[in-house]
N, C-alpha and C. Protein backbone atom coordinates (compact mmCIF):
# COMPACT_ATOMS: atom_id res chain seq x y z
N UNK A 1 0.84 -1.18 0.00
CA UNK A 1 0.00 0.00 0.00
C UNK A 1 0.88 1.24 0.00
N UNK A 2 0.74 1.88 -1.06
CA UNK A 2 1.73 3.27 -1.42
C UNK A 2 1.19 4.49 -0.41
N UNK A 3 1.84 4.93 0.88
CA UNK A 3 1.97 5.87 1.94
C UNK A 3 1.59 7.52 1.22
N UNK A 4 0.84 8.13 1.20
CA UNK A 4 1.16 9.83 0.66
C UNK A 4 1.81 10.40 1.69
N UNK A 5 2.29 11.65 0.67
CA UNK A 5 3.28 12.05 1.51
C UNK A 5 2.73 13.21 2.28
N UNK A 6 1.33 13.92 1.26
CA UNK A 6 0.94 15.33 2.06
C UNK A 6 0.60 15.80 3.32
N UNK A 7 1.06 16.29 3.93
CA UNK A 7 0.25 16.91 5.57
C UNK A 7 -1.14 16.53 5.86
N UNK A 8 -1.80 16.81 5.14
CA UNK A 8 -3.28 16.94 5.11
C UNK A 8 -4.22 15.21 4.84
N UNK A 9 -2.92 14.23 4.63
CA UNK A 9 -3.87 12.76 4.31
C UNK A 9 -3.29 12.26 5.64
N UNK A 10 -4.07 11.54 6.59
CA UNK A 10 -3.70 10.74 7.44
C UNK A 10 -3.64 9.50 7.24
N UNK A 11 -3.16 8.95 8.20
CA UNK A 11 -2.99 7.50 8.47
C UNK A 11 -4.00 7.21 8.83
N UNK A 12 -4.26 5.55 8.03
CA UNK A 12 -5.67 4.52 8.38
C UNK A 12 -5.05 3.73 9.77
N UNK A 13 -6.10 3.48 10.66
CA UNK A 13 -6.18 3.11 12.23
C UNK A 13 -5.38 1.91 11.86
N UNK A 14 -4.92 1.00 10.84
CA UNK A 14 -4.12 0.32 10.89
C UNK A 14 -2.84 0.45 11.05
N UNK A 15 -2.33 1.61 10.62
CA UNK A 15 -1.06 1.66 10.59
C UNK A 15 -0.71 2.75 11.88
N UNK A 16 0.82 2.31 12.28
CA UNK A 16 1.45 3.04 13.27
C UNK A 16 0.63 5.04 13.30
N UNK A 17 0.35 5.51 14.53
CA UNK A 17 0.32 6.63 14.74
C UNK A 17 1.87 7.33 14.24
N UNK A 18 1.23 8.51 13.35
CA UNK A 18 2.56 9.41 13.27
C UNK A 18 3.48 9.66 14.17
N UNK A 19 4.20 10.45 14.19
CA UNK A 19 5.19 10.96 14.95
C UNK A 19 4.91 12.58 15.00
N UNK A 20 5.56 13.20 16.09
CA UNK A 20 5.06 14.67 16.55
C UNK A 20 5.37 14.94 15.27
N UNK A 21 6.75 15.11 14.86
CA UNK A 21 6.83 15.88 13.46
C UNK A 21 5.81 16.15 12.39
N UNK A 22 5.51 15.04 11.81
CA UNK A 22 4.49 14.92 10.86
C UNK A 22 2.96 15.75 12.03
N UNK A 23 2.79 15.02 13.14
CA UNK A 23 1.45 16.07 13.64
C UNK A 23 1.71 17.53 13.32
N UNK A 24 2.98 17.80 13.86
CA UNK A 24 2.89 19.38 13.93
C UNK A 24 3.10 20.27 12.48
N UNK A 25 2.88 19.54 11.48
CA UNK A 25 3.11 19.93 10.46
C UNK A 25 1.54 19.55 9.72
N UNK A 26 0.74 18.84 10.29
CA UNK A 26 -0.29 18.66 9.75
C UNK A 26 -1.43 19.95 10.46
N UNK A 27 -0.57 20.20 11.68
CA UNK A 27 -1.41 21.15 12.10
C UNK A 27 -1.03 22.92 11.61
N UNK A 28 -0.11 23.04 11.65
CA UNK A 28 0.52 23.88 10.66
C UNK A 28 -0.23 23.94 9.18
N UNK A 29 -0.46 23.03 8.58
CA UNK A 29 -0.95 22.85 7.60
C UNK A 29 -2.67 23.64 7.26
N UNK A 30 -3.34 22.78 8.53
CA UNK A 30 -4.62 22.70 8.79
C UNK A 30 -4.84 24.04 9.32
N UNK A 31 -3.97 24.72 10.06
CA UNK A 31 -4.01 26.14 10.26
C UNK A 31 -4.15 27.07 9.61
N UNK A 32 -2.92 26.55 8.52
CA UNK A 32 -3.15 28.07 7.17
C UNK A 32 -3.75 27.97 6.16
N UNK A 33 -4.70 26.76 5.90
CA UNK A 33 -5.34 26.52 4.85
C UNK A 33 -6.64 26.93 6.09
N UNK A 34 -6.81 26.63 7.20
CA UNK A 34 -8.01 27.93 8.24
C UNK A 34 -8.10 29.23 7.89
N UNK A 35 -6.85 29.56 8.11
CA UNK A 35 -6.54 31.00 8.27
C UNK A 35 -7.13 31.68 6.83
N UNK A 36 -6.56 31.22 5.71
CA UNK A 36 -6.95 31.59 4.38
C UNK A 36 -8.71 31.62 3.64
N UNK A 37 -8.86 30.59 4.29
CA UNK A 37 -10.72 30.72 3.91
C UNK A 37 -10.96 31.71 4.92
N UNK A 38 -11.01 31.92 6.07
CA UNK A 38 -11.41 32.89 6.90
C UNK A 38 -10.75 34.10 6.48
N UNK A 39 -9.84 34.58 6.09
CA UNK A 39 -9.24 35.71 4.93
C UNK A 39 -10.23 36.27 3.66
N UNK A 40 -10.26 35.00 3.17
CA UNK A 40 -11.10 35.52 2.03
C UNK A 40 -12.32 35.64 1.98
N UNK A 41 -13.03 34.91 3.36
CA UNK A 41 -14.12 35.42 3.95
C UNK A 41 -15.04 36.49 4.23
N UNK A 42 -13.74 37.32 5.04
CA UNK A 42 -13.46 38.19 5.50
C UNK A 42 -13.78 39.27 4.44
N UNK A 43 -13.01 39.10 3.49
CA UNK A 43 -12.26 40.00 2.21
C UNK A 43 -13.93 40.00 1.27
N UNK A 44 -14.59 38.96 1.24
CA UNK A 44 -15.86 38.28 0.53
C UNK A 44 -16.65 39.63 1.44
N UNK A 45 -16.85 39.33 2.48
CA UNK A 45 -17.86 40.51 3.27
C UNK A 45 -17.58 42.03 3.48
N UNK A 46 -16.21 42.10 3.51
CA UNK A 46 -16.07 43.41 3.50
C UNK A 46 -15.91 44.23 2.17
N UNK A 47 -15.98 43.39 1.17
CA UNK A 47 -16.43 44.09 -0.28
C UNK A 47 -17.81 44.05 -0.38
N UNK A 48 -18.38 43.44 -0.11
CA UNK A 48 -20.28 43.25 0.09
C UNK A 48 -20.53 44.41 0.44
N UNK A 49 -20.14 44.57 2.19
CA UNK A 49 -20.33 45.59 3.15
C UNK A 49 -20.17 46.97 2.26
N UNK A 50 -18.90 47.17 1.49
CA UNK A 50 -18.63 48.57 0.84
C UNK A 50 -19.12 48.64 -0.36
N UNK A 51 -19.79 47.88 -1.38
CA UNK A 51 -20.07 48.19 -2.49
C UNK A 51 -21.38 48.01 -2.51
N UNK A 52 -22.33 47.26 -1.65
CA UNK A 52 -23.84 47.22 -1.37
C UNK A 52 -24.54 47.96 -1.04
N UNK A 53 -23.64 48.08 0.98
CA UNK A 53 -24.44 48.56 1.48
C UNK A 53 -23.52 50.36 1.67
N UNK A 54 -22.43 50.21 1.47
CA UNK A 54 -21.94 51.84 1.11
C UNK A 54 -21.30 51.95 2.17
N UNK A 55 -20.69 50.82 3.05
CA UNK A 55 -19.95 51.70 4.14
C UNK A 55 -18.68 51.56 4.11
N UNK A 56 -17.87 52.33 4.59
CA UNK A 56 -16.62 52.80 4.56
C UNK A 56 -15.72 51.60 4.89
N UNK A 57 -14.55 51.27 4.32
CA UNK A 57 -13.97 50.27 4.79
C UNK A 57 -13.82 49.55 6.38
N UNK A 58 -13.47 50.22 7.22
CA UNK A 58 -13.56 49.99 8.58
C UNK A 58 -14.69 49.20 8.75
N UNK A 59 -15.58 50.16 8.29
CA UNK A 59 -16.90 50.07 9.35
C UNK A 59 -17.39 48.32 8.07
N UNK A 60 -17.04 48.36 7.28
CA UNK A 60 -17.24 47.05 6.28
C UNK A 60 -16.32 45.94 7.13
N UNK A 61 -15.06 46.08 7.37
CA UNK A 61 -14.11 45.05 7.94
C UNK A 61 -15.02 44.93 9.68
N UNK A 62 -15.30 45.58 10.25
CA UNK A 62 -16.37 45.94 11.33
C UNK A 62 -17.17 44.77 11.02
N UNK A 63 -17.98 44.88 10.53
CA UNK A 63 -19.31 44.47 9.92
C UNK A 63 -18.92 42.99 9.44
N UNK A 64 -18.01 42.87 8.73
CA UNK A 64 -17.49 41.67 8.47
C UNK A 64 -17.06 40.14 9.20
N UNK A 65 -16.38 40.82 10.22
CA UNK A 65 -15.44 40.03 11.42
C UNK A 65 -16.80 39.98 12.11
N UNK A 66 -17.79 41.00 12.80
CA UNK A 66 -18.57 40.64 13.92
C UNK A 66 -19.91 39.95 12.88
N UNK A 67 -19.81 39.64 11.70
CA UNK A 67 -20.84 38.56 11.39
C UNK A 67 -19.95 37.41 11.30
N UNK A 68 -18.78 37.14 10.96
CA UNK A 68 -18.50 36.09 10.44
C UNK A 68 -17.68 35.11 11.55
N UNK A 69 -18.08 36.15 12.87
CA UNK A 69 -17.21 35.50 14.34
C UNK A 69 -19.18 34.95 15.38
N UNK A 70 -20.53 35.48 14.50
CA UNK A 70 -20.92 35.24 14.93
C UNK A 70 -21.79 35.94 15.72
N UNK A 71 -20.91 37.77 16.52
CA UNK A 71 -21.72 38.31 17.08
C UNK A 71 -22.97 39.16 16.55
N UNK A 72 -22.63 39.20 15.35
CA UNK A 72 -24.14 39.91 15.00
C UNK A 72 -23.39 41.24 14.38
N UNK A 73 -24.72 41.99 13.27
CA UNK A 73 -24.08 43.26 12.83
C UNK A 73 -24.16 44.10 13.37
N UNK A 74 -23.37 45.51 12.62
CA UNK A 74 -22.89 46.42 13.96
C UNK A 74 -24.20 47.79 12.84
N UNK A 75 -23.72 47.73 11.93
CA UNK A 75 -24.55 49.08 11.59
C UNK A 75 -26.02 48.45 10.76
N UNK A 76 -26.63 49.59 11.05
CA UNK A 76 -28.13 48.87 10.24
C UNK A 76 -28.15 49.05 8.39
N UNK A 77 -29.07 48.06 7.80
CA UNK A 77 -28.88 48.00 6.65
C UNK A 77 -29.46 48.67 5.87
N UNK A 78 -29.39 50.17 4.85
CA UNK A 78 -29.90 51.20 4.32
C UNK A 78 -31.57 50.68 3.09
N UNK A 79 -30.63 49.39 2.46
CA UNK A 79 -31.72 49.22 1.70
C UNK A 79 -32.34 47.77 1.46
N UNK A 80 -33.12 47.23 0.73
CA UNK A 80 -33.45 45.85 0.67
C UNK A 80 -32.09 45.06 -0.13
N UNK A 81 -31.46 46.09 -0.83
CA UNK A 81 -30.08 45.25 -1.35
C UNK A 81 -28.97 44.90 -0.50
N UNK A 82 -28.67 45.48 0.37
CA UNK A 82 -27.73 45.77 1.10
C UNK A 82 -28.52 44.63 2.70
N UNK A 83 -29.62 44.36 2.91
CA UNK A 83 -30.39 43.63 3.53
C UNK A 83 -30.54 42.03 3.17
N UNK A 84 -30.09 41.80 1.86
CA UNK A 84 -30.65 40.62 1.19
C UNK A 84 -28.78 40.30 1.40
N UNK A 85 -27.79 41.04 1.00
CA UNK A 85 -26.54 40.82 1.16
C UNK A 85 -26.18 40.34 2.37
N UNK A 86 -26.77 40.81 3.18
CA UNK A 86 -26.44 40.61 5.09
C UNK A 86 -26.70 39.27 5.46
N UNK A 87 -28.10 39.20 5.15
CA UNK A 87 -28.73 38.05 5.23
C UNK A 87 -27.68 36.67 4.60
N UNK A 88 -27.36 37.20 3.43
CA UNK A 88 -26.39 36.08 2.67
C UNK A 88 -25.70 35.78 3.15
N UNK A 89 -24.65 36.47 3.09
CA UNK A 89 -23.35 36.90 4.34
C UNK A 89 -23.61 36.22 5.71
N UNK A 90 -24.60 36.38 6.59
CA UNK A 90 -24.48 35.58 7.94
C UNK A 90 -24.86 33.85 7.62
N UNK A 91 -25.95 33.53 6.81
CA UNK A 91 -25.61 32.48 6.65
C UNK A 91 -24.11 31.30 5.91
N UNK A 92 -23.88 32.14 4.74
CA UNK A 92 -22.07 31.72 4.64
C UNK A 92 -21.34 31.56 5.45
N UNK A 93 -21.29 32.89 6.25
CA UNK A 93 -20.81 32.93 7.80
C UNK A 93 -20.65 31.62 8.78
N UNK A 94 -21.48 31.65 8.56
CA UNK A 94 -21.81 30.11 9.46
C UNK A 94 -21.04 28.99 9.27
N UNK A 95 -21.78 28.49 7.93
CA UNK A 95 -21.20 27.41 7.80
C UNK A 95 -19.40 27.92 7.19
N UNK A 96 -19.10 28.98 7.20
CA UNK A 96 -17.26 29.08 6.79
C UNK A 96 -17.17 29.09 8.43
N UNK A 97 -17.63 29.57 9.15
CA UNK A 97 -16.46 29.75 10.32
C UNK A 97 -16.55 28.27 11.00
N UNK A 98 -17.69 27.49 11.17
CA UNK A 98 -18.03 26.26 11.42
C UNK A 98 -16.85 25.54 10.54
N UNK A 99 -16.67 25.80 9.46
CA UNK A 99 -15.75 24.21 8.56
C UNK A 99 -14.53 24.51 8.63
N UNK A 100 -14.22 25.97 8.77
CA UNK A 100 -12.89 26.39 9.32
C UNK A 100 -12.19 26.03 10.60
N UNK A 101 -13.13 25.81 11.52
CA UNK A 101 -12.68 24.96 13.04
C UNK A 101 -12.43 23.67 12.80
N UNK A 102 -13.60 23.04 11.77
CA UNK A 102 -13.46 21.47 11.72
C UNK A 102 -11.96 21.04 10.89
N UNK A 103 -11.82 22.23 10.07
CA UNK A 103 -10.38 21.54 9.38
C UNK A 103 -8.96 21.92 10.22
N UNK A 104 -9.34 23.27 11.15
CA UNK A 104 -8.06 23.42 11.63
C UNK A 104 -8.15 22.27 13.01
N UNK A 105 -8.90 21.76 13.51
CA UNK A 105 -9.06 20.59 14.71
C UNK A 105 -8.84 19.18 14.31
N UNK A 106 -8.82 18.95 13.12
CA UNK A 106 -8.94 17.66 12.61
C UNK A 106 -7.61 16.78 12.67
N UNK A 107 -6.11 17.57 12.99
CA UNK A 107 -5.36 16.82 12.53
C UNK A 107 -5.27 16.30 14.31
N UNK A 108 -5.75 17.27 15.42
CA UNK A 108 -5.96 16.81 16.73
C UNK A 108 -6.99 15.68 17.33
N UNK A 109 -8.19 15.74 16.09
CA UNK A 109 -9.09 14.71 16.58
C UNK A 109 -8.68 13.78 16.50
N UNK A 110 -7.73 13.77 15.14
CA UNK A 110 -7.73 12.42 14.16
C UNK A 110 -6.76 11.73 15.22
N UNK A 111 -5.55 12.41 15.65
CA UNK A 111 -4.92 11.62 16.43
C UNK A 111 -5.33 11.23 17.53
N UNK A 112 -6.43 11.91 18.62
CA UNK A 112 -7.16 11.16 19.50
C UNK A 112 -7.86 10.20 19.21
N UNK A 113 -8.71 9.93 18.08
CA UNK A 113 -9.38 9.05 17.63
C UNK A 113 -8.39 8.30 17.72
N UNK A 114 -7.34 8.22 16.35
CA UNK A 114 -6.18 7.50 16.21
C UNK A 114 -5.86 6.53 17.96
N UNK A 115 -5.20 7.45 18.68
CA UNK A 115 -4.86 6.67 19.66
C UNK A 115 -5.63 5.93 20.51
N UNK A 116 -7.05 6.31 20.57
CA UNK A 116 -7.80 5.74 21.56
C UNK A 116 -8.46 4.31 21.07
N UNK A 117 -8.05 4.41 19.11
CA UNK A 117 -8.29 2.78 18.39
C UNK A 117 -6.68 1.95 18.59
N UNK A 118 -6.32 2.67 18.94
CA UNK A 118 -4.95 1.75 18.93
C UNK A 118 -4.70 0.63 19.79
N UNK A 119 -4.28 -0.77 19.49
CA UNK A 119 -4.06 -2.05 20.39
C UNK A 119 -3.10 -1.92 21.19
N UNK A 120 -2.58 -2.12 22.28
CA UNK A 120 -1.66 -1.91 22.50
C UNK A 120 -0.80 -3.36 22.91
């Protein structure tokens, strides 16, 4: 059975648990491929925020981070366009900041899972 080499494929419960190296590089991995969807997330709403609904960059990066972390928006929405955008925006929201945890946690589950199937 031919091994891959990438960060991001794990090992089947048959074979030996990695070694820290390879973890900490899968988490490294799983981090900045996080970090980057939540970037362009980010970048996705705060062009919405300024070309929809008309607000100033700040107050768009504002508006952006506190929907897409969850707490809710900060300024109210001028028109039904800029309303229908919001609306869009918090649901994306969701499920990006939700799949963004699941991929940056995964290379930690996998190895708890991993170890807790392991024979000893």
């Amino acid at each position: 059975m031919k091994q891959h080499k990438s960060p991001l494929v794990f090992e089947h419960k048959s074979q030996p648990l990695a070694g820290k190296a390879v973890f900490y590089k899968r988490m490294l991995s799983s981090f900045l491929v996080s970090f980057i969807f939540i970037l362009f997330s980010l970048l996705l709403g705060m062009l919405g925020y300024y070309y929809i609904a008309h607000l100033h960059w700040v107050d768009a990066l504002l508006n952006a981070s506190m929907i897409l972390t969850g707490m809710g928006p900060v300024d109210p929405m001028p028109d039904d366009a800029s309303k229908i955008f919001a609306s869009a925006y918090s649901i994306y929201s969701g499920v990006a900041f939700l799949s963004s945890i699941a991929v940056f946690l995964s290379p930690a589950l996998h190895r708890l899972m991993h170890r807790l199937h392991m024979e000893k």
